[in-house]
Protein backbone atom coordinates (compact mmCIF):
# COMPACT_ATOMS: atom_id res chain seq x y z
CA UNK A 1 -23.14 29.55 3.40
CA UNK A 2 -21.06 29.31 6.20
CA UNK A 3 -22.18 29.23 9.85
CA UNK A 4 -20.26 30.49 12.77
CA UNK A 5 -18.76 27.28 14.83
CA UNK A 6 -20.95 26.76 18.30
CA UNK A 7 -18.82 27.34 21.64
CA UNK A 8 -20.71 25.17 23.76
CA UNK A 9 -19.92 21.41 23.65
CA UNK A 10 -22.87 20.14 24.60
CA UNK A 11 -24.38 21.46 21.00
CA UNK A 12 -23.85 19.65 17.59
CA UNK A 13 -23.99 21.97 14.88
CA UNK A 14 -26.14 20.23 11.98
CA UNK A 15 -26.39 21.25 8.38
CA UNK A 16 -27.65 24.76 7.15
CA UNK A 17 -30.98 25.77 8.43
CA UNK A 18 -33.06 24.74 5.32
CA UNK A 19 -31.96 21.09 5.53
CA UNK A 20 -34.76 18.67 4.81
CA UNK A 21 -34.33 16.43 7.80
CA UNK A 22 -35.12 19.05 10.34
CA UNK A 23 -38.22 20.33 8.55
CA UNK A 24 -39.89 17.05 8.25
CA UNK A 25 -39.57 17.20 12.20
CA UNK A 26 -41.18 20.75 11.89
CA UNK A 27 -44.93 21.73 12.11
CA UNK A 28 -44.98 25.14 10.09
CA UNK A 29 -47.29 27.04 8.55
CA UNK A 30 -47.52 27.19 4.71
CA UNK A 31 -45.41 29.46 2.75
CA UNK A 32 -47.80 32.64 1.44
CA UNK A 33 -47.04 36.26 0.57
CA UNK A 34 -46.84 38.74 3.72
CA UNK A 35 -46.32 42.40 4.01
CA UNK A 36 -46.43 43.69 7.50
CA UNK A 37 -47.18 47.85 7.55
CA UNK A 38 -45.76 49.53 10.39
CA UNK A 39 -46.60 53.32 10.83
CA UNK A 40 -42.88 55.01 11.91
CA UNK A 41 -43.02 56.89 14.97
CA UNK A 42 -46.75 56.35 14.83
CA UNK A 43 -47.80 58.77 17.95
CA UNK A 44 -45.18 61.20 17.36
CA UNK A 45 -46.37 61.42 13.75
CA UNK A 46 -49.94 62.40 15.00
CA UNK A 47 -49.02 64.75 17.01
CA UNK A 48 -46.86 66.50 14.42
CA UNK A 49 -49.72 66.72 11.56
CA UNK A 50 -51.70 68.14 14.28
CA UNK A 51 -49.03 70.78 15.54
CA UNK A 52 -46.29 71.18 12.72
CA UNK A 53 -44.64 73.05 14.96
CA UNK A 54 -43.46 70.14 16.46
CA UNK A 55 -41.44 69.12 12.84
CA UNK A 56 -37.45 68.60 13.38
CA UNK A 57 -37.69 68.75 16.91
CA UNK A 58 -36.96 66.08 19.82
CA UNK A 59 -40.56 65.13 20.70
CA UNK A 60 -41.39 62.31 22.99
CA UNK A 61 -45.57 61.42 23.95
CA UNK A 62 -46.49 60.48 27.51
CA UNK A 63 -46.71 63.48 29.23
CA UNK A 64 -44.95 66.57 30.36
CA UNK A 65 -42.49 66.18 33.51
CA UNK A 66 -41.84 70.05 33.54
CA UNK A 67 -45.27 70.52 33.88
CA UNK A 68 -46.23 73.06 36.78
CA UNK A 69 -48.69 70.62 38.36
CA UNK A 70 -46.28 67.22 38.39
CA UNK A 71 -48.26 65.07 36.66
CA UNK A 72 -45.59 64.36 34.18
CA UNK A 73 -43.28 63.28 36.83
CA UNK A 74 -43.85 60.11 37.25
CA UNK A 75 -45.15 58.76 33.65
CA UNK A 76 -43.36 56.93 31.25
CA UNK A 77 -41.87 57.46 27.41
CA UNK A 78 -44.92 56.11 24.89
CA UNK A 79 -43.12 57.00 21.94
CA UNK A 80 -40.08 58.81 20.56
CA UNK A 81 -39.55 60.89 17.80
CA UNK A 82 -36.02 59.42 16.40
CA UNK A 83 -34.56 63.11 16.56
CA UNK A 84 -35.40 61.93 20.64
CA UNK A 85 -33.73 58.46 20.53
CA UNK A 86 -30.39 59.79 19.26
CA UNK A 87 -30.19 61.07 22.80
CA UNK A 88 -31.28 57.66 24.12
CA UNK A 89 -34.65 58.30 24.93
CA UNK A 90 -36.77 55.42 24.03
CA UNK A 91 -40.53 53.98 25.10
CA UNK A 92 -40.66 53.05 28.55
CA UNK A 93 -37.77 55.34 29.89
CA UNK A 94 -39.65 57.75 32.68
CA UNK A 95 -40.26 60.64 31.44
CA UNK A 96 -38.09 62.39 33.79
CA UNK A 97 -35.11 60.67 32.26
CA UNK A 98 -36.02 61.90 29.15
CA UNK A 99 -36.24 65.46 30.26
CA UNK A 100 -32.46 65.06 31.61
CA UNK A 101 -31.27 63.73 28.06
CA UNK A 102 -33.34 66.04 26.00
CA UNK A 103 -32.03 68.96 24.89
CA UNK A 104 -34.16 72.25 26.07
CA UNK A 105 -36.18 72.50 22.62
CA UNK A 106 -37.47 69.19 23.34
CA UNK A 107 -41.19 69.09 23.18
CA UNK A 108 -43.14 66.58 25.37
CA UNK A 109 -47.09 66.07 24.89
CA UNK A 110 -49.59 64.35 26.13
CA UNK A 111 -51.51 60.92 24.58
CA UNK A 112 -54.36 61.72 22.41
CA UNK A 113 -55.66 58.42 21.84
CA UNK A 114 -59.11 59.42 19.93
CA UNK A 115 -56.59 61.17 17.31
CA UNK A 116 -54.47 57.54 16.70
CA UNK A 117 -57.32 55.54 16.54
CA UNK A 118 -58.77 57.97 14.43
CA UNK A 119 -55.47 58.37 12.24
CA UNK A 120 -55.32 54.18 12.46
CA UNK A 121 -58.22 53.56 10.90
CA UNK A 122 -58.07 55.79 8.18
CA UNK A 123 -55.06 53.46 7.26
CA UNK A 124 -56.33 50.65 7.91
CA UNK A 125 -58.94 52.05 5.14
CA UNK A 126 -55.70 52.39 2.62
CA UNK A 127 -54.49 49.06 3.05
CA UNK A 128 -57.97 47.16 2.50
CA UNK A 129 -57.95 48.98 -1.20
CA UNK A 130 -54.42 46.58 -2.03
CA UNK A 131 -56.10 43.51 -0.06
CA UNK A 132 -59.14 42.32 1.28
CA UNK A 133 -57.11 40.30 3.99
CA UNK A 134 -55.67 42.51 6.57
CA UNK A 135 -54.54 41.34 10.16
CA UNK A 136 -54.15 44.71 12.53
CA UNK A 137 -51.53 43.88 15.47
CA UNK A 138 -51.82 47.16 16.82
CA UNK A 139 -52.74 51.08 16.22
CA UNK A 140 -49.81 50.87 14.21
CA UNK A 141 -48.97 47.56 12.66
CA UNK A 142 -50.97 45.21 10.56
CA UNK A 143 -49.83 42.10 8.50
CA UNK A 144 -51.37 42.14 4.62
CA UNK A 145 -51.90 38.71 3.20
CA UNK A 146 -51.41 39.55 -0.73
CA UNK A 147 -51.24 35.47 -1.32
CA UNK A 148 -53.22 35.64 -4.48
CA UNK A 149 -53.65 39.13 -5.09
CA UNK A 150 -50.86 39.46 -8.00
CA UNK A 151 -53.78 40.01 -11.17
CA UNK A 152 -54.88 42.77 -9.05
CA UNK A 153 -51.88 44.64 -8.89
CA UNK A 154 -51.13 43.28 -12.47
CA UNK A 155 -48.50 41.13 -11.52
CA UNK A 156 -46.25 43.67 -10.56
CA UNK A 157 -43.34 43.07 -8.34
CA UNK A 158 -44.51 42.53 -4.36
CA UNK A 159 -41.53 45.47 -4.04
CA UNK A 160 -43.50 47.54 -6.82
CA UNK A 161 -46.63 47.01 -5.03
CA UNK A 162 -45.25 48.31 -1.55
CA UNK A 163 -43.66 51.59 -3.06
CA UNK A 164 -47.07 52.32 -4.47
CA UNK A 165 -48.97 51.19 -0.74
CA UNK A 166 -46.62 53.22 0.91
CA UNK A 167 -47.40 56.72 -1.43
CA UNK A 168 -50.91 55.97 -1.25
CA UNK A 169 -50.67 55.92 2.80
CA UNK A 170 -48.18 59.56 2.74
CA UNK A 171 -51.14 60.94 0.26
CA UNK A 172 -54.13 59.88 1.95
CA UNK A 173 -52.95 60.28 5.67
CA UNK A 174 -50.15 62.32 5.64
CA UNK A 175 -48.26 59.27 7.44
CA UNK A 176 -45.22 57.30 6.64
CA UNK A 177 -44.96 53.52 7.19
CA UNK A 178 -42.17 50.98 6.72
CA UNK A 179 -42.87 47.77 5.29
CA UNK A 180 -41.56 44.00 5.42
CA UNK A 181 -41.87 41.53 2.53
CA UNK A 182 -41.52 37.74 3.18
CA UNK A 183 -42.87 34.26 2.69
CA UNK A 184 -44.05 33.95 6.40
CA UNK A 185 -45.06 36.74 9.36
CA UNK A 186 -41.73 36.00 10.91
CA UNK A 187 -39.69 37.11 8.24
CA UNK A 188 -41.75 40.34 6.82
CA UNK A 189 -41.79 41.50 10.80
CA UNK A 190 -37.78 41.51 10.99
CA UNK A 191 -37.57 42.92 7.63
CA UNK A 192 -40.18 45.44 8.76
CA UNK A 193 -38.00 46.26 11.63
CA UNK A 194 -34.58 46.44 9.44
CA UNK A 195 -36.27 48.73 6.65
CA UNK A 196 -37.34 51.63 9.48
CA UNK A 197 -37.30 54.81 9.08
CA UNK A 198 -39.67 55.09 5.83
CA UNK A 199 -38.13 51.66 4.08
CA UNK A 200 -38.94 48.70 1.78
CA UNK A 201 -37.64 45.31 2.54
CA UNK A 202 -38.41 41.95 0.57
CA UNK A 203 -36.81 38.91 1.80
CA UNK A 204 -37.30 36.04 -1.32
CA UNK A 205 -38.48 33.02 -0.76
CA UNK A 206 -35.33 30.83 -0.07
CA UNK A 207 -33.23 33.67 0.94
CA UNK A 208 -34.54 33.39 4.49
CA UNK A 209 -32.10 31.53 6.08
CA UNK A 210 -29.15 33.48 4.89
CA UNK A 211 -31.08 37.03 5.57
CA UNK A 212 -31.76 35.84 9.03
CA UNK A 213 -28.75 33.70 9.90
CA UNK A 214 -25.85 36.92 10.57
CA UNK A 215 -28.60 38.58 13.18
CA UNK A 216 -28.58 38.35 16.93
CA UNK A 217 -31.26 36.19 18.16
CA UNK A 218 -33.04 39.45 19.97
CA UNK A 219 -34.63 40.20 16.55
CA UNK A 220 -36.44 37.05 16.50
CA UNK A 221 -40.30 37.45 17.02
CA UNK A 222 -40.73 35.15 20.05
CA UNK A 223 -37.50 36.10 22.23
CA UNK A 224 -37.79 37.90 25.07
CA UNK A 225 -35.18 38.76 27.88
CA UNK A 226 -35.59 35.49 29.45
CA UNK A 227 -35.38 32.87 26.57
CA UNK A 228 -32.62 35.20 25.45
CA UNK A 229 -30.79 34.72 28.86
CA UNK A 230 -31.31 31.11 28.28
CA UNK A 231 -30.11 30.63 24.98
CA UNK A 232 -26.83 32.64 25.89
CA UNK A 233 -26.30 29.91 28.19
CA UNK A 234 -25.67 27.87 25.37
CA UNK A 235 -23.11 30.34 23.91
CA UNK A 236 -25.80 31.01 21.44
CA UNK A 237 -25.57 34.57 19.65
CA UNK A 238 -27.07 34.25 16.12
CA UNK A 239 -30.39 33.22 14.73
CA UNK A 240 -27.91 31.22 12.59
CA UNK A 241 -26.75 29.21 15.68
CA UNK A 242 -30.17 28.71 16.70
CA UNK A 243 -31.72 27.30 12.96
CA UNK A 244 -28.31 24.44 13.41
CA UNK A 245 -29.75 23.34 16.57
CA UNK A 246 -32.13 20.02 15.93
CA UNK A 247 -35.74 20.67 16.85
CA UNK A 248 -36.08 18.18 19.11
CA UNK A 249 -33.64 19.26 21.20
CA UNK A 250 -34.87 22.77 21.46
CA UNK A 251 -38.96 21.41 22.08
CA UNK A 252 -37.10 19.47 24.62
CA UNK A 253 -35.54 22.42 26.50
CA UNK A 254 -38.05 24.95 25.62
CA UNK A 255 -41.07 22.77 24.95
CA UNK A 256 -43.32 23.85 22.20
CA UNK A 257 -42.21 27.03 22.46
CA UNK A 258 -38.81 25.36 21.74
CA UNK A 259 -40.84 24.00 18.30
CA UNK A 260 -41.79 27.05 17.67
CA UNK A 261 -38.12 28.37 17.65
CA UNK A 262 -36.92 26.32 15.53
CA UNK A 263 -39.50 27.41 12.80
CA UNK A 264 -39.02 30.74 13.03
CA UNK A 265 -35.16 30.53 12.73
CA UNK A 266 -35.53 28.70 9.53
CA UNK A 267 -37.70 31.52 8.35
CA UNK A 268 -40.80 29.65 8.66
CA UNK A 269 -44.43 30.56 11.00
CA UNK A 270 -45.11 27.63 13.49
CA UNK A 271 -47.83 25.98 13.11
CA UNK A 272 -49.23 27.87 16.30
CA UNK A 273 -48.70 31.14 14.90
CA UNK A 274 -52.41 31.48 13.76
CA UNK A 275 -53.70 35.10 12.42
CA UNK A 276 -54.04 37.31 15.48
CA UNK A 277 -58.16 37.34 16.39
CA UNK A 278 -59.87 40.16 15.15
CA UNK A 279 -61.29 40.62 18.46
CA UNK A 280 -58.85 42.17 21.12
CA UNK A 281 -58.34 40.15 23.93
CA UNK A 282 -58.60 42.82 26.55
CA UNK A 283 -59.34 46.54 27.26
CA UNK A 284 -57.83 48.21 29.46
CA UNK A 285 -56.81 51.80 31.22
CA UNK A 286 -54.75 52.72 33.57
CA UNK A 287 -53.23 56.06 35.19
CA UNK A 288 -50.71 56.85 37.71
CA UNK A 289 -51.45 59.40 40.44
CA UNK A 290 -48.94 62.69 40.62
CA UNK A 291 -48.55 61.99 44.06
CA UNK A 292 -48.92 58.81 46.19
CA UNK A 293 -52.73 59.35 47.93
CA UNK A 294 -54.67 57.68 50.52
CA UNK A 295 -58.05 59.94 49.55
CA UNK A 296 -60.63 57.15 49.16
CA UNK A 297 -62.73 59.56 47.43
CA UNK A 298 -60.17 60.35 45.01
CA UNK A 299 -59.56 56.90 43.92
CA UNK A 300 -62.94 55.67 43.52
CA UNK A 301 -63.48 58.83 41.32
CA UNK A 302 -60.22 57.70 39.37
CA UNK A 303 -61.23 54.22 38.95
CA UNK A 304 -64.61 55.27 37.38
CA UNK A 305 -63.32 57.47 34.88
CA UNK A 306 -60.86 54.55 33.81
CA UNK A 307 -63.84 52.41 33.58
CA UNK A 308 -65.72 54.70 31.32
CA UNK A 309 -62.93 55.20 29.16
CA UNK A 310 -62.16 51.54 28.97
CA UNK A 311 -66.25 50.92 28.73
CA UNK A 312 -66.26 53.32 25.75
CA UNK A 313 -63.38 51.70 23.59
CA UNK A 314 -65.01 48.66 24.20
CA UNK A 315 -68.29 50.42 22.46
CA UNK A 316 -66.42 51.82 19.72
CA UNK A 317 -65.01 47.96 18.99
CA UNK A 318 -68.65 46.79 19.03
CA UNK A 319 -67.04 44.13 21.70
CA UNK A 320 -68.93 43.04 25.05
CA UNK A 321 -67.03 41.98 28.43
CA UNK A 322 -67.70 39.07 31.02
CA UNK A 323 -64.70 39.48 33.08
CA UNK A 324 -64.51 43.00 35.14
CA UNK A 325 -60.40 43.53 37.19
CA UNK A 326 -58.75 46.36 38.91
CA UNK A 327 -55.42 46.59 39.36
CA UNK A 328 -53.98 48.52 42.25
CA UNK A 329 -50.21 49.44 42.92
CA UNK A 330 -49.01 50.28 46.24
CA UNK A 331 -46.60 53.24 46.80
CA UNK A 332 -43.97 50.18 48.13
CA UNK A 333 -44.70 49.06 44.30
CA UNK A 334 -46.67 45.91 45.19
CA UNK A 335 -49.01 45.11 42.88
CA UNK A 336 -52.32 43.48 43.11
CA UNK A 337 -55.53 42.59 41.90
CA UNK A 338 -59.11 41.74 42.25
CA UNK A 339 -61.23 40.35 39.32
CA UNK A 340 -65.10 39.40 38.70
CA UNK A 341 -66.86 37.39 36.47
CA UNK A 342 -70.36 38.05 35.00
CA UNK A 343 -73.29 36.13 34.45
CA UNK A 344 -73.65 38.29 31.33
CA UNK A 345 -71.10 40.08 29.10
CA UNK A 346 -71.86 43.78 28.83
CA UNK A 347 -70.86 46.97 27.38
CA UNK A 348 -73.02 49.37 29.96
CA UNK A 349 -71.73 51.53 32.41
CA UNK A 350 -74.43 50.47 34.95
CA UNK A 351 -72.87 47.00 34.78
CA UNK A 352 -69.48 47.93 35.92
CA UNK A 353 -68.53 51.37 37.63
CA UNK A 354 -70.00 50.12 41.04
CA UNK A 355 -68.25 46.69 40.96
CA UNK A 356 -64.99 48.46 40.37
CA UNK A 357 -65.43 50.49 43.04
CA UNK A 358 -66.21 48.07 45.22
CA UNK A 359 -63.22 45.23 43.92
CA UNK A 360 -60.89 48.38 44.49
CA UNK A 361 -62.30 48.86 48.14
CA UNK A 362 -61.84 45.35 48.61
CA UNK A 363 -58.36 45.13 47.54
CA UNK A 364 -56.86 48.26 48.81
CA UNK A 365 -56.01 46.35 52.40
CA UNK A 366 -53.07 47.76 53.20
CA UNK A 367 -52.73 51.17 55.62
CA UNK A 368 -50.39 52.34 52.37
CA UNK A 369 -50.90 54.58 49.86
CA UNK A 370 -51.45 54.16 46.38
CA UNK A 371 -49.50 54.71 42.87
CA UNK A 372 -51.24 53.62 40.07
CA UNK A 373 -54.67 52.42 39.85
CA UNK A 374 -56.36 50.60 36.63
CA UNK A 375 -59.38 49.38 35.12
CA UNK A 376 -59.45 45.85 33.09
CA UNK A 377 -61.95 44.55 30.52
CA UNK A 378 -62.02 40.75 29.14
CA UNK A 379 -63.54 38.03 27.69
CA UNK A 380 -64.88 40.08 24.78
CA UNK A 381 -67.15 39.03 22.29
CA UNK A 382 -69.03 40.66 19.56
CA UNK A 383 -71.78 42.68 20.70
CA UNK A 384 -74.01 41.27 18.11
CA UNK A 385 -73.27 37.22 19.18
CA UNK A 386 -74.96 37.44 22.04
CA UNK A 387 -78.54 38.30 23.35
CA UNK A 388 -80.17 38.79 26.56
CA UNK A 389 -80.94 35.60 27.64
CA UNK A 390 -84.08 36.48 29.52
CA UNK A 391 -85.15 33.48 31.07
CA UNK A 392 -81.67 32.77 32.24
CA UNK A 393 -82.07 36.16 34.33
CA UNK A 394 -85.75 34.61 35.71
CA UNK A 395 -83.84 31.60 36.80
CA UNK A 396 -81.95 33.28 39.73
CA UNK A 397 -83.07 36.55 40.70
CA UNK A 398 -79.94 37.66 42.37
CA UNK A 399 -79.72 41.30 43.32
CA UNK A 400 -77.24 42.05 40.54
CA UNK A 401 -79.44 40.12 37.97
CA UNK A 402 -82.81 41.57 39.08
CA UNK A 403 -81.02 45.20 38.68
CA UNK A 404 -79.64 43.82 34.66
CA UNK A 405 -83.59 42.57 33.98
CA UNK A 406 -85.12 45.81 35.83
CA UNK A 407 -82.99 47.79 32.94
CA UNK A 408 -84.23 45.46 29.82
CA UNK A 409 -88.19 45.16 30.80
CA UNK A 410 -88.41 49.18 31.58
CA UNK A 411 -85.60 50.71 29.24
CA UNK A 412 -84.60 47.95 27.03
CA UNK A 413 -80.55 47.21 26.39
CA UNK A 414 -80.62 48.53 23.60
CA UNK A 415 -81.65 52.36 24.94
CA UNK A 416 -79.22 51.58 27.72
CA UNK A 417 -77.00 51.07 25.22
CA UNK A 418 -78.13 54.29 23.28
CA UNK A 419 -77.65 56.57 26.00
CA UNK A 420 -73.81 55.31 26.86
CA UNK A 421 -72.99 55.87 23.10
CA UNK A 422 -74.48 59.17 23.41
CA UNK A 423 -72.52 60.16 26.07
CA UNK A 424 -69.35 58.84 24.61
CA UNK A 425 -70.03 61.46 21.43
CA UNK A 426 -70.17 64.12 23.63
CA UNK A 427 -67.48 62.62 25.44
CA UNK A 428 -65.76 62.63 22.10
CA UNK A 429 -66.29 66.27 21.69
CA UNK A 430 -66.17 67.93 25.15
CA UNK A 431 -63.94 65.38 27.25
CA UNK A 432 -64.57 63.18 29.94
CA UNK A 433 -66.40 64.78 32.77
CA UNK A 434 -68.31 67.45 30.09
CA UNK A 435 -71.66 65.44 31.56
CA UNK A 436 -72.54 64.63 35.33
């Protein structure tokens, strides 16, 4: 196929992206067959099965900035219904932005998080019953390996099999997804992205350099703003400009990331793309205040709920923490943070809602008030790797390790542990706040 000649002159255009030279210089990943699910309009969907009311109209999550008591103000767009983004409203806007876009029908709600995790999972459950290998991204992506999965769909066309995972989803879950067929991640996620609204997309196995080569490098997993700014130095436009470049040249300007490129372009995973781990590499909650405050009361309070909220996702996971942050932003929009390491990873609220309290105090040095404050969990493990390791605790008995043993010799961990989950369920039923 034909390429589109290179501006710059310090770039020699080499044969099409498949050529055999430039992929023995390549670390990829071996071909297999992907699908990557992505639920459309995901929290905008949720909210609709919930309130069908909200069917046909401009709807946008993240709050309410017409909302008597301001809150709304000063939040963001989470998602947009795509009645909302022919008006230009997309995720990230502020939501007052939104509001001055939207026509007056528009209807703006609040996150419900426990309903998509809720509605996530019970896809999740769909998608297991076509694979045993699934790879969630987010609430509402996950990449399917079906690489050997053909006798059970009776060797039906990958396209076949998609139509029919896509009506089970719609039956079981009301939802619709989109979905992206392709030798490699790279591939299935762009044709994901291309098939949206409610669409099927294979790519075939040596079709991906032609499929990829006529679209602009921004829908390339792996380019953001700045490597796009970069690569526009180099009067480069098309992911079919960037597959002619040699590989060397690229790991040379971009280092392995630069490798990496140079993969993906060709329609290949680098070798570093390994499977996402199944354990998230951070929890975390944040909120920003209606109006800027200096009530030290008021933030402390704030920064505890966070860190229950965060401490009960972490629960529901079945995931531990070692590494405790707060994040703090000023109303001058500095940002900063403070950050603590412990001896021993934990999911109990004992553990953590003094030390945030008292990393926030420590931070918040400034005679300014504060926007947005946030809670941070990380270094997770599984909850059921790792043990109390009791004579560790006898070793050093520190004031925060005495109060950790005090808790396992007279209640045990594992009633600690109890009584959190037990207030998470009612939690779950009543809201934050329903016990004090």
């Amino acid at each position: 196929m034909a390429f589109p000649a290179l501006a710059s002159p310090l770039l020699v255009a080499r044969s099409p992206a498949r050529d055999d030279e430039a992929l023995r210089s390549l670390r990829v990943r071996p071909v297999r067959d992907w699908m990557l699910v992505d639920l459309d309009c995901f929290f905008v969907a949720v909210e609709r099965r919930h309130d069908p009311s909200l069917v046909g109209r401009p709807v946008v999550v993240g709050g309410d900035p017409r909302a008597a008591d301001g809150r709304g103000r000063r939040g963001v767009v989470s998602c947009a219904s795509y009645e909302a983004r022919r008006f230009g409203v997309r995720a990230g806007m502020p939501l007052v932005e939104a509001a001055r876009r939207l026509p007056r029908d528009a209807a703006f709600v609040g996150g419900h998080f426990e309903r998509y995790t809720e509605a996530s999972a019970a896809v999740l459950d769909v998608l297991r019953t076509f694979t045993p290998v699934v790879e969630p991204l987010s609430l509402d992506e996950a990449f399917l390996d079906m690489t050997g999965c053909g006798r059970l769909h009776e060797d039906r066309p990958w396209l076949l099999v998609a139509a029919a995972l896509r009506d089970a989803v719609r039956e079981a879950t009301g939802l619709v997804i989109s979905i992206g067929i392709a030798g490699s991640r790279t591939v299935a996620k762009v044709a994901c992205d291309l098939a949206k609204p409610a669409g099927l997309l294979e790519v075939r196995r040596g079709e991906e350099g032609a499929f990829l080569a006529a679209l602009p490098l921004e829908r390339l997993p792996g380019i953001g703003p700045r490597t796009l700014e970069r690569l526009a130095r180099f009067h480069l436009r098309t992911i079919g400009d960037l597959a002619r470049l040699p590989p060397d040249l690229l790991a040379e300007t971009f280092g392995r990331h630069g490798q990496a490129l140079a993969a993906r372009a060709r329609g290949y995973d680098a070798e570093g793309d390994a499977p996402r781990p199944s354990i998230a590499r951070s929890i975390s909650r944040e909120t920003t205040f209606a109006v800027d405050t200096d009530d030290r009361e008021m933030v402390e309070g704030t920064l505890s709920w966070l860190a229950q909220r965060a401490l009960r996702a972490l629960r529901e996971e079945g995931l531990r923490a070692r590494t405790v942050s707060v994040r703090l932003r000023y109303a001058d929009f500095e940002t900063v943070q403070a950050s603590r390491r412990l001896r021993q990873p934990t999911d109990q609220d004992d553990d953590v809602l003094d030390l945030v309290r008292t990393l926030g105090a420590r931070r918040w040095d400034r005679r300014v008030k504060l926007r947005l404050v946030g809670v941070g969990l990380s270094d997770l493990e599984s909850a059921r790797d790792r043990q109390l390791d009791f004579f560790e605790q006898l070793a050093e008995p520190t004031a925060e390790r005495a109060s950790t043993l005090h808790r396992s010799l007279i209640a045990g961990p594992g009633l600690t542990h109890r009584l959190d989950r037990a207030v998470d369920r009612s939690s779950e039923r009543h809201g934050f706040g329903s016990l004090v």
